[in-house]
Protein backbone atom coordinates (compact mmCIF):
# COMPACT_ATOMS: atom_id res chain seq x y z
CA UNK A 1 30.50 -66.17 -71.34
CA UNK A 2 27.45 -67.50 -69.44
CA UNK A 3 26.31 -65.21 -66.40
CA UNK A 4 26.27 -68.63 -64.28
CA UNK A 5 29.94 -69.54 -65.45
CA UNK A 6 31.37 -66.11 -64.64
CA UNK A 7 29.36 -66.81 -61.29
CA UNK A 8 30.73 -70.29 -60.57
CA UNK A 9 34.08 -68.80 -61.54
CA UNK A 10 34.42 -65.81 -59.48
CA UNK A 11 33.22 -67.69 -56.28
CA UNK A 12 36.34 -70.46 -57.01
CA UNK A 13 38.62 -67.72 -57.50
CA UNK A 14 37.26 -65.93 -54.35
CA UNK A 15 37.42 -69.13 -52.62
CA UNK A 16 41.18 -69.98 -53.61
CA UNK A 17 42.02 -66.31 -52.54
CA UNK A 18 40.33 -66.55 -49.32
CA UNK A 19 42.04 -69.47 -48.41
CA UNK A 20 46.04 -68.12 -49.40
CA UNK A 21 45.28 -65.35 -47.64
CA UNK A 22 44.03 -66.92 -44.74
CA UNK A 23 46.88 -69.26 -44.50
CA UNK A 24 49.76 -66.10 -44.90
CA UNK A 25 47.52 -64.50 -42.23
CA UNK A 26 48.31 -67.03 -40.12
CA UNK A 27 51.81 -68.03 -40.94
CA UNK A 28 52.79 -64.63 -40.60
CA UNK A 29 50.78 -62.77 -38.25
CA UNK A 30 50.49 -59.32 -39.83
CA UNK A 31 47.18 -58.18 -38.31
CA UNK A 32 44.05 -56.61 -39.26
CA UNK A 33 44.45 -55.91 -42.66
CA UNK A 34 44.69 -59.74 -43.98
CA UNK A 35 41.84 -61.08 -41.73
CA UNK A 36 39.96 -58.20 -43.77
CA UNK A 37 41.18 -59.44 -46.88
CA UNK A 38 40.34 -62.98 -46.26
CA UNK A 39 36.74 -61.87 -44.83
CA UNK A 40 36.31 -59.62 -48.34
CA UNK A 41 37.36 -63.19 -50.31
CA UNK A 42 35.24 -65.40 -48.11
CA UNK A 43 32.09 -63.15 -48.56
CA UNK A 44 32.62 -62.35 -52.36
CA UNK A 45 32.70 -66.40 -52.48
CA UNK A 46 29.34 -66.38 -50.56
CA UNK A 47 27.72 -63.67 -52.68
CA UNK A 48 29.02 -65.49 -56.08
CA UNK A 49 26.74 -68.53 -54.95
CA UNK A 50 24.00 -66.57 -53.71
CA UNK A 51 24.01 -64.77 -56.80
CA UNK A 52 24.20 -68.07 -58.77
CA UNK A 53 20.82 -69.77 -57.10
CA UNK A 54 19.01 -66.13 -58.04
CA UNK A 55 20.17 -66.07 -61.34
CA UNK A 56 17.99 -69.41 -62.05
CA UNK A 57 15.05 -67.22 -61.61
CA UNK A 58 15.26 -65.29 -64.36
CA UNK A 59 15.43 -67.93 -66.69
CA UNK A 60 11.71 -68.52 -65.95
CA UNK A 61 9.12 -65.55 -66.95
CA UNK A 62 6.99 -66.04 -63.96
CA UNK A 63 9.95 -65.95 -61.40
CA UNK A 64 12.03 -63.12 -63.56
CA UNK A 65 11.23 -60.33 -61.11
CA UNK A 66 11.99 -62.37 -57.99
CA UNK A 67 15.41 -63.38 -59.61
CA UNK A 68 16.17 -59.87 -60.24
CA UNK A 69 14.96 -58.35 -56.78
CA UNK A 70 17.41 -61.78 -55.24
CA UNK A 71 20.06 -60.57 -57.12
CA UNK A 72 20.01 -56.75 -56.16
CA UNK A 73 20.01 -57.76 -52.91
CA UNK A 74 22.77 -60.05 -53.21
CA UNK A 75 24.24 -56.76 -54.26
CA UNK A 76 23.09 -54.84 -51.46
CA UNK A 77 24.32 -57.19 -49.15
CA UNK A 78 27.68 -57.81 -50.63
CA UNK A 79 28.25 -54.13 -50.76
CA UNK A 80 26.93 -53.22 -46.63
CA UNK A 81 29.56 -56.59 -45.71
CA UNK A 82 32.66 -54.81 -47.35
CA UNK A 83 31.52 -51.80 -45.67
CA UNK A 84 31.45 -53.41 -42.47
CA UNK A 85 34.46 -55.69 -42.66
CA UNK A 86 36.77 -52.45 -43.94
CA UNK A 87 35.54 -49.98 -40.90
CA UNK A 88 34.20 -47.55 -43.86
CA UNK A 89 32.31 -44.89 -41.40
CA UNK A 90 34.66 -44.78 -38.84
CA UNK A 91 37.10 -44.26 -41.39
CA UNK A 92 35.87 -41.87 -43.12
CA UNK A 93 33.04 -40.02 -40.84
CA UNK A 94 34.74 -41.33 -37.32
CA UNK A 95 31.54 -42.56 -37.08
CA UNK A 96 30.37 -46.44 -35.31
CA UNK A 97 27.45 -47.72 -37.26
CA UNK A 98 28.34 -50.97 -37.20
CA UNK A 99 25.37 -52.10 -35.10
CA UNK A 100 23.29 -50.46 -37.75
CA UNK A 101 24.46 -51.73 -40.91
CA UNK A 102 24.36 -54.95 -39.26
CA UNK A 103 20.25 -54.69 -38.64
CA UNK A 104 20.26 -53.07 -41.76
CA UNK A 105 21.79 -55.88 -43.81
CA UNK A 106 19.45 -58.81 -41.98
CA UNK A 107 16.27 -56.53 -42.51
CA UNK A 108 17.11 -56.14 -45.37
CA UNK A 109 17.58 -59.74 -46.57
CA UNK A 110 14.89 -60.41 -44.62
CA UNK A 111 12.56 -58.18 -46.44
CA UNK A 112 13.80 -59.03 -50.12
CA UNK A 113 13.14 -62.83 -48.95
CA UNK A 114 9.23 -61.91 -47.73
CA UNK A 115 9.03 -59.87 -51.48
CA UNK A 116 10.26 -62.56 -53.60
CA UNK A 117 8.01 -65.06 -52.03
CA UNK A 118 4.79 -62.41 -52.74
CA UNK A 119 6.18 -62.18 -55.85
CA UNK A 120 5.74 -65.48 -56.70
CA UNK A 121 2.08 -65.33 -55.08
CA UNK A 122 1.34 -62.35 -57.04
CA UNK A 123 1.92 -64.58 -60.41
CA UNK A 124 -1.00 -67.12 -59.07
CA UNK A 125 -4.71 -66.03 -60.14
CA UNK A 126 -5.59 -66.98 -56.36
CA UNK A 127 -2.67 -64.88 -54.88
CA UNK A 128 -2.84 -61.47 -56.81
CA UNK A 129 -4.54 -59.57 -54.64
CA UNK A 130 -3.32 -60.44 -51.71
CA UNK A 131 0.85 -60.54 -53.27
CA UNK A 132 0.42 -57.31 -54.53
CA UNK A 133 -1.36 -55.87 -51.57
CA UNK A 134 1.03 -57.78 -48.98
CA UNK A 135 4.18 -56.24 -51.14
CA UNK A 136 2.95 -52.44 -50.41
CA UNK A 137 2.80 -53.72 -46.33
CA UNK A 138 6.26 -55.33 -46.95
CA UNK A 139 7.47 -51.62 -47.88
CA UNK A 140 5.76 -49.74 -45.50
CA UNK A 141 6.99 -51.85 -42.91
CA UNK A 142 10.09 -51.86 -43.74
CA UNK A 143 10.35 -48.04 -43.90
CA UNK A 144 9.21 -48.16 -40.65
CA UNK A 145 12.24 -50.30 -39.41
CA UNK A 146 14.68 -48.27 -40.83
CA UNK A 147 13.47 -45.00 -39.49
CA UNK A 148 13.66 -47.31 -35.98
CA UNK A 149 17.51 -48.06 -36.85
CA UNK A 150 18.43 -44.42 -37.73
CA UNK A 151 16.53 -42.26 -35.88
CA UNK A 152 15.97 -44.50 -32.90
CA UNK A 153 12.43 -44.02 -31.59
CA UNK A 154 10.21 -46.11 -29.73
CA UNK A 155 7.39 -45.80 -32.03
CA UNK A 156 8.39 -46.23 -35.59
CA UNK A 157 9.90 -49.93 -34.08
CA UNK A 158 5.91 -50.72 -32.62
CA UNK A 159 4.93 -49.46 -35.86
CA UNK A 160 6.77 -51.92 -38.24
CA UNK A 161 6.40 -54.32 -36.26
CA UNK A 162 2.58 -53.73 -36.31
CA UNK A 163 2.67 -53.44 -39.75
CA UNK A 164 4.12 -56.87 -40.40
CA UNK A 165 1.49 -58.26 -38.01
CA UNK A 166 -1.60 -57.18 -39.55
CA UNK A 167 -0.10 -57.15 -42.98
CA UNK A 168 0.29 -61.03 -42.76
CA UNK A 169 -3.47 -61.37 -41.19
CA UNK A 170 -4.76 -59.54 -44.07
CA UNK A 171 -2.93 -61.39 -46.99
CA UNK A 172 -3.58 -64.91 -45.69
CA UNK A 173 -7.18 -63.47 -45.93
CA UNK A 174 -6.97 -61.65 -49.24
CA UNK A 175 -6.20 -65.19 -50.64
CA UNK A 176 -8.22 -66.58 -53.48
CA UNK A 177 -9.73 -62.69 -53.78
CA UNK A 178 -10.35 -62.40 -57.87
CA UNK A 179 -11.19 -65.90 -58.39
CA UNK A 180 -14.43 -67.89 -59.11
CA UNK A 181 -15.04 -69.18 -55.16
CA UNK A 182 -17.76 -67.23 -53.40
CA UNK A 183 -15.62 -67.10 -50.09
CA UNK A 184 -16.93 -63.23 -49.40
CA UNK A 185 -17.05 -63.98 -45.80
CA UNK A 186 -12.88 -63.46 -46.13
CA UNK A 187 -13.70 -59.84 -45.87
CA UNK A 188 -14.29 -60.13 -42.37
CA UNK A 189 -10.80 -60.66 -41.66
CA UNK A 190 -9.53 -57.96 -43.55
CA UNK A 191 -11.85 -55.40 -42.23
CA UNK A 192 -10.54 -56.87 -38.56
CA UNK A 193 -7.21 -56.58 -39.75
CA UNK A 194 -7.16 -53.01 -40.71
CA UNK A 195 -9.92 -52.19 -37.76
CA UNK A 196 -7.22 -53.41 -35.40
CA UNK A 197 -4.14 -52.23 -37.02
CA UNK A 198 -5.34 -48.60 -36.53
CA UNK A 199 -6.39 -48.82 -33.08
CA UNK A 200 -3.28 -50.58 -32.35
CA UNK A 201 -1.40 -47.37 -34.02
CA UNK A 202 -3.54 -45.24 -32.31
CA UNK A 203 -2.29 -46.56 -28.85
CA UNK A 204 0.92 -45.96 -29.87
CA UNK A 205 0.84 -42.20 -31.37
CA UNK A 206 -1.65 -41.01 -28.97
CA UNK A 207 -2.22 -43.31 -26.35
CA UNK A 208 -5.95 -43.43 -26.06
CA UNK A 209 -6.25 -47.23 -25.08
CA UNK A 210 -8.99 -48.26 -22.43
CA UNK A 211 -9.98 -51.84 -21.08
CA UNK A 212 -13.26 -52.37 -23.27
CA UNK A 213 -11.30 -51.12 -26.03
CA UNK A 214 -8.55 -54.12 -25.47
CA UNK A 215 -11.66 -56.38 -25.88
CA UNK A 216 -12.93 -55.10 -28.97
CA UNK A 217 -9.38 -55.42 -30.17
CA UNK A 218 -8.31 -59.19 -28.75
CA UNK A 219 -12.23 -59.83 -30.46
CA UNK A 220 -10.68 -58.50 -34.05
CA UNK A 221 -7.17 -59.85 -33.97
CA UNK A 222 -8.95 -63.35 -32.78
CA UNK A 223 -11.64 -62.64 -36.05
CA UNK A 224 -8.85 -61.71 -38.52
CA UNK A 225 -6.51 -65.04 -37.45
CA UNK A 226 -9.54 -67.55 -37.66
CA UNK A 227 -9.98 -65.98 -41.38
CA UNK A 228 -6.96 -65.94 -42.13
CA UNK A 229 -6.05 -69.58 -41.44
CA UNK A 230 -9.38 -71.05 -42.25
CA UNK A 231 -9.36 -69.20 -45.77
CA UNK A 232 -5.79 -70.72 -46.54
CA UNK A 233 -7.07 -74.15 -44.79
CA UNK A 234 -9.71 -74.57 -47.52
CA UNK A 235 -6.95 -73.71 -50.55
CA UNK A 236 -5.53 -77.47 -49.34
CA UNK A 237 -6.36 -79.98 -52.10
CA UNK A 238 -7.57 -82.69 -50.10
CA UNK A 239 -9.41 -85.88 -51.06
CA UNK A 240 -13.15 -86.76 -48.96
CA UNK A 241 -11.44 -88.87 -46.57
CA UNK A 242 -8.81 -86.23 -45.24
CA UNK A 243 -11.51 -83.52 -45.76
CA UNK A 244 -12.09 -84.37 -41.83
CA UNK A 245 -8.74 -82.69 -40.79
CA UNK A 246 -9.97 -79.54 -42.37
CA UNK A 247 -12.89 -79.45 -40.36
CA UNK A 248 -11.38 -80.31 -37.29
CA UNK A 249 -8.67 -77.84 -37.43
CA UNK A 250 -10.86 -74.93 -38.24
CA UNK A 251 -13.33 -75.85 -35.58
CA UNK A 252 -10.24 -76.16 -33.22
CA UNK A 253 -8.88 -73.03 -34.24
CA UNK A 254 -12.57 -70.94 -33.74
CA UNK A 255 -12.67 -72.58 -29.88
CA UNK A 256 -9.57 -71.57 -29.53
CA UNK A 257 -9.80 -67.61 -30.30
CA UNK A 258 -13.63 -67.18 -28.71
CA UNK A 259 -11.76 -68.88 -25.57
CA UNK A 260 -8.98 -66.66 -25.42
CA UNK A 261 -11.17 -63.71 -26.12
CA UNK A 262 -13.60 -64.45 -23.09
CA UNK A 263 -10.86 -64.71 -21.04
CA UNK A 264 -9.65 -61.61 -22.11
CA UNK A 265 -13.40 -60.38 -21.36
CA UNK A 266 -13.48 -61.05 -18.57
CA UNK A 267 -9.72 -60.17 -17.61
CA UNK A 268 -10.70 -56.79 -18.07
CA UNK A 269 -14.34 -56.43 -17.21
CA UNK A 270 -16.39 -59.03 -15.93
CA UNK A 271 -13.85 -60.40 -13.30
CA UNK A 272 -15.38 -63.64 -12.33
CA UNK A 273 -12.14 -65.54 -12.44
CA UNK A 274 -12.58 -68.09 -15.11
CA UNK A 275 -9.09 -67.72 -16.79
CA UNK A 276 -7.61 -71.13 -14.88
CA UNK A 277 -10.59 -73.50 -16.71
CA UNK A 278 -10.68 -71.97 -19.84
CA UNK A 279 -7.16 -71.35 -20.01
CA UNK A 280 -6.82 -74.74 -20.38
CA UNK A 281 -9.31 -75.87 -22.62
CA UNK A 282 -7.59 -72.99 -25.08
CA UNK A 283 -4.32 -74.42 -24.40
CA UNK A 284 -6.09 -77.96 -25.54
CA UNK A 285 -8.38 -76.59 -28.93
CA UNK A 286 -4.75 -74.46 -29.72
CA UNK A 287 -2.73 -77.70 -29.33
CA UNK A 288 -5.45 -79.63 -31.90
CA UNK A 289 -5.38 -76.96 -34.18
CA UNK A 290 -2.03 -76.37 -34.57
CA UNK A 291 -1.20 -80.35 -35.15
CA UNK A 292 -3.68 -79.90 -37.64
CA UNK A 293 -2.62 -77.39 -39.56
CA UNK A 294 0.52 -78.89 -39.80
CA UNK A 295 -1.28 -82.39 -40.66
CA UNK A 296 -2.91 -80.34 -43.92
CA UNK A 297 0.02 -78.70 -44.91
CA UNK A 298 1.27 -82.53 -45.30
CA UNK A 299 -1.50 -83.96 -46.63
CA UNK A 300 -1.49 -80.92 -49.31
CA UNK A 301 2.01 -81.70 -50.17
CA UNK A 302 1.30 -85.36 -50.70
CA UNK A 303 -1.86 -84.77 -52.70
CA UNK A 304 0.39 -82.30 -55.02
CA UNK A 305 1.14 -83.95 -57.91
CA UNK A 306 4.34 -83.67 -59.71
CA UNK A 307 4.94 -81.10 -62.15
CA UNK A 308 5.99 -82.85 -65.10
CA UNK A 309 8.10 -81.32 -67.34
CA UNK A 310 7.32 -79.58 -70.44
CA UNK A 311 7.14 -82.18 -73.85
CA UNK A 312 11.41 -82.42 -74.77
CA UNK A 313 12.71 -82.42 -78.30
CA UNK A 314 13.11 -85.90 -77.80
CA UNK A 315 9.33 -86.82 -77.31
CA UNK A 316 8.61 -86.87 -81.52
CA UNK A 317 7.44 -90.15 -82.14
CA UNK A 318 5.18 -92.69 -81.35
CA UNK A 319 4.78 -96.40 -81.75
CA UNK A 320 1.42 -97.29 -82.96
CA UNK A 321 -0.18 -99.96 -85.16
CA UNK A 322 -1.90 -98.96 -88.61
CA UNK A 323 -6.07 -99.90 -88.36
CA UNK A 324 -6.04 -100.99 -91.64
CA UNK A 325 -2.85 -103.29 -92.07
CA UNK A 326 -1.78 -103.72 -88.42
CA UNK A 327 1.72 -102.63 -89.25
CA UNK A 328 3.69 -101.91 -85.47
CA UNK A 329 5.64 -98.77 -86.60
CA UNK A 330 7.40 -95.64 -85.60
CA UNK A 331 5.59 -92.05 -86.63
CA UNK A 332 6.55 -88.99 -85.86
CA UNK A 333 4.50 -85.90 -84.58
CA UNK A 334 2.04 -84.19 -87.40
CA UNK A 335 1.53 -85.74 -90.82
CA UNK A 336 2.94 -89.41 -91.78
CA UNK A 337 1.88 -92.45 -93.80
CA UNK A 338 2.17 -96.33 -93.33
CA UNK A 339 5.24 -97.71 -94.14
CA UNK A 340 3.18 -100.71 -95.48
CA UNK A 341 -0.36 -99.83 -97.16
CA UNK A 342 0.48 -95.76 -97.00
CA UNK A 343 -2.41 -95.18 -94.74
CA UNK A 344 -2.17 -91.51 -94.02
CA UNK A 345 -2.18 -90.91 -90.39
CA UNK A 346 -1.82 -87.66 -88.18
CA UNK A 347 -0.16 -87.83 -84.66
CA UNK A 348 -0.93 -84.83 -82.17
CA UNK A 349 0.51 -85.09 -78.56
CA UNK A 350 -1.06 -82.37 -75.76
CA UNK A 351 -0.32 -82.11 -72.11
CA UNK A 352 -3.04 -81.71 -69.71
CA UNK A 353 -2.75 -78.79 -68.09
CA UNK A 354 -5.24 -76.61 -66.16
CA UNK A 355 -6.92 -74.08 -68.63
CA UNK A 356 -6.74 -71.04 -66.26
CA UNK A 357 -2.90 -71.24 -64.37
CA UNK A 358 -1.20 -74.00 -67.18
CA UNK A 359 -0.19 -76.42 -64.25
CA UNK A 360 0.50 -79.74 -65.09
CA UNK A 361 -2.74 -82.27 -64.51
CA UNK A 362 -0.69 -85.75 -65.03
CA UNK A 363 -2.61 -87.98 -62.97
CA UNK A 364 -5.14 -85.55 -61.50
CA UNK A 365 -7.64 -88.00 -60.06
CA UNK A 366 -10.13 -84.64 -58.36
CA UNK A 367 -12.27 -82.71 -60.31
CA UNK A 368 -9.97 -79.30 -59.38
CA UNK A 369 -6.90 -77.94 -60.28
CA UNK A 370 -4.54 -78.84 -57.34
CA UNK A 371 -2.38 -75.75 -57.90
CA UNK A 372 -5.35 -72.85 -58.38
CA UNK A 373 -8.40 -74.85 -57.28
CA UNK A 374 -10.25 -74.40 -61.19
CA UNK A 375 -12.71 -76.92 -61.83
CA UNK A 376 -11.06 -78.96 -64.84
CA UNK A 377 -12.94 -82.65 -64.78
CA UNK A 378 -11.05 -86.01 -64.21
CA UNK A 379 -10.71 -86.65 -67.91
CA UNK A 380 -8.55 -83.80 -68.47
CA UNK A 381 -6.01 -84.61 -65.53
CA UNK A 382 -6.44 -88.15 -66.66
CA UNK A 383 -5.48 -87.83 -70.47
């Protein structure tokens, strides 16, 4: 049987278990034990669909591993909720972890979801650098979190989260990395990201901070985010007349972080009290850039155009009308004749699709691939 029948199956039955259960619970009162059973049916239910919407992954080569990672943590998951809904520690250790687990499990999820999404970067010529290197950050921070949750310590908490921080700077920076775009000033805000990540560790481990070296770190953090977000701002497909909401947003977002950065100057060593004005013109450039980021992630949707599906069985044949007897006919695909003067005529049929990532070009009217930014020419998208 189909993995996606047993699937659909299992979360029926667990659902029409859950629900007897539940109703004897409550008809007769007996305690605990059949809330636990109806909380074991309920969640199997839950998992079953979970599991179902990760199993469509790996029907698809490019999405195979993030199906598979989706569905071991489905497992994961499913296994830490019976654990918690039967009281196994404090059964068997006479130990209370539940507040653990509990962190655990959403960590957890939450981790597997920030994976699967790199994963699916990582398949993009534009995103393999920066999937692959934002997975090993993924890990490391997570590591850190669970050392937090275990063997509670201040630091390994500041750590992870630290980790997740730069991490994020760095791969919206490492973006388009490997491809044909000459963008090499992104390394600026990867050098800044790691720069500050250490000295932010540093602080934390040792404790060495000092007030000029806040301001060389606000400077990096402020140098890594304007990277970041204008290097992902200029992988929007945008036609010339939205091209303006690019500009504007990057330009916004640059006032904002050399604003908040001489206000952190002079915070912490030139003390001539200008954080009221240019607090607010920050406030102002951070309100226009924001609005326009969110305007181009819009505008990048719209411009997106709709990946077609593949050519079906169905698409074999073609109406057309012989050049030499004007016969309106039916061929098929390949090698045919005229059904008239026997006019021997070969029929080929070939999607346009972008030469370096295979996405679908119906209706392309730009010069670039919409999905990996690849020069391709409007005939292409347009045949």
């Amino acid at each position: 049987m189909p993995l996606r029948k047993v699937l659909l199956k299992g979360m029926l039955w667990s659902l029409a278990f859950a629900a007897v259960t539940g109703v004897l619970a409550v008809l007769t009162q007996v305690g605990d034990l059949a809330w636990r059973v109806v909380g074991t049916g309920f969640t199997t239910a839950l998992a079953c669909g979970v599991m179902l919407a990760c199993s469509s992954l790996i029907d698809r080569e490019k999405t195979r591993s993030a199906g598979l990672l989706g569905m071991a943590t489905v497992v994961f998951e499913f296994l830490m909720a019976l654990i918690l809904i039967w009281e196994v520690p404090r059964l068997l250790l006479g130990k209370s972890w539940e507040g653990e687990i509990g962190i655990t499990m959403v960590l957890f999820g939450l981790t597997a979801l920030v994976s699967m999404g790199l994963m699916e970067l990582r398949q993009t010529p534009h995103g393999l650098v920066a999937g692959r290197v934002g997975l090993i950050v993924t890990v490391a921070a997570f590591v850190a979190f669970m050392v937090a949750i275990w063997e509670p310590t201040r630091h390994w908490g500041e750590t992870g989260r630290v980790l997740s921080l730069f991490g994020a700077l760095a791969v919206l920076a490492l973006i388009g990395v490997g491809t044909s775009d000459r963008r090499h000033w992104r390394w600026a805000g990867v050098v800044a990201s790691v720069i500050a990540c250490a000295m932010w560790l540093i602080d934390i481990w040792v404790g060495v901070g000092s007030d000029p070296g806040f301001v060389v770190f606000c400077t990096l953090v402020s140098l890594a985010a304007v990277v970041g977000h204008a290097n992902l701002s200029l992988m929007c497909p945008l036609t010339d007349t939205q091209r303006w909401v690019r500009s504007g947003s990057i330009a916004a977002a640059i006032l904002t972080a050399a604003l908040v950065d001489m206000i952190v100057l002079d915070d912490k060593l030139l003390r001539y009290g200008m954080d009221d004005p240019l607090g607010r013109i920050a406030g102002a450039a951070g309100i226009v850039a924001g609005c326009g980021t969110l305007a181009l992630c819009v505008l990048a949707r719209i411009n997106r155009k709709v990946d077609y599906e593949r050519l079906s069985p169905e698409l074999a044949e073609m109406v057309v009308v012989c050049p030499r007897c004007g016969k309106k006919q039916s061929i098929g695909l390949g090698d045919s004749v005229c059904t008239v003067c026997s006019l021997r005529i070969s029929l080929r049929i070939e999607e346009p699709r972008c030469p370096k990532c295979d996405y679908l070009l119906y209706g392309l009217t730009s010069d670039r691939c919409p999905e990996c930014g690849t020069a391709v020419g409007t005939e292409t998208g347009r045949g």
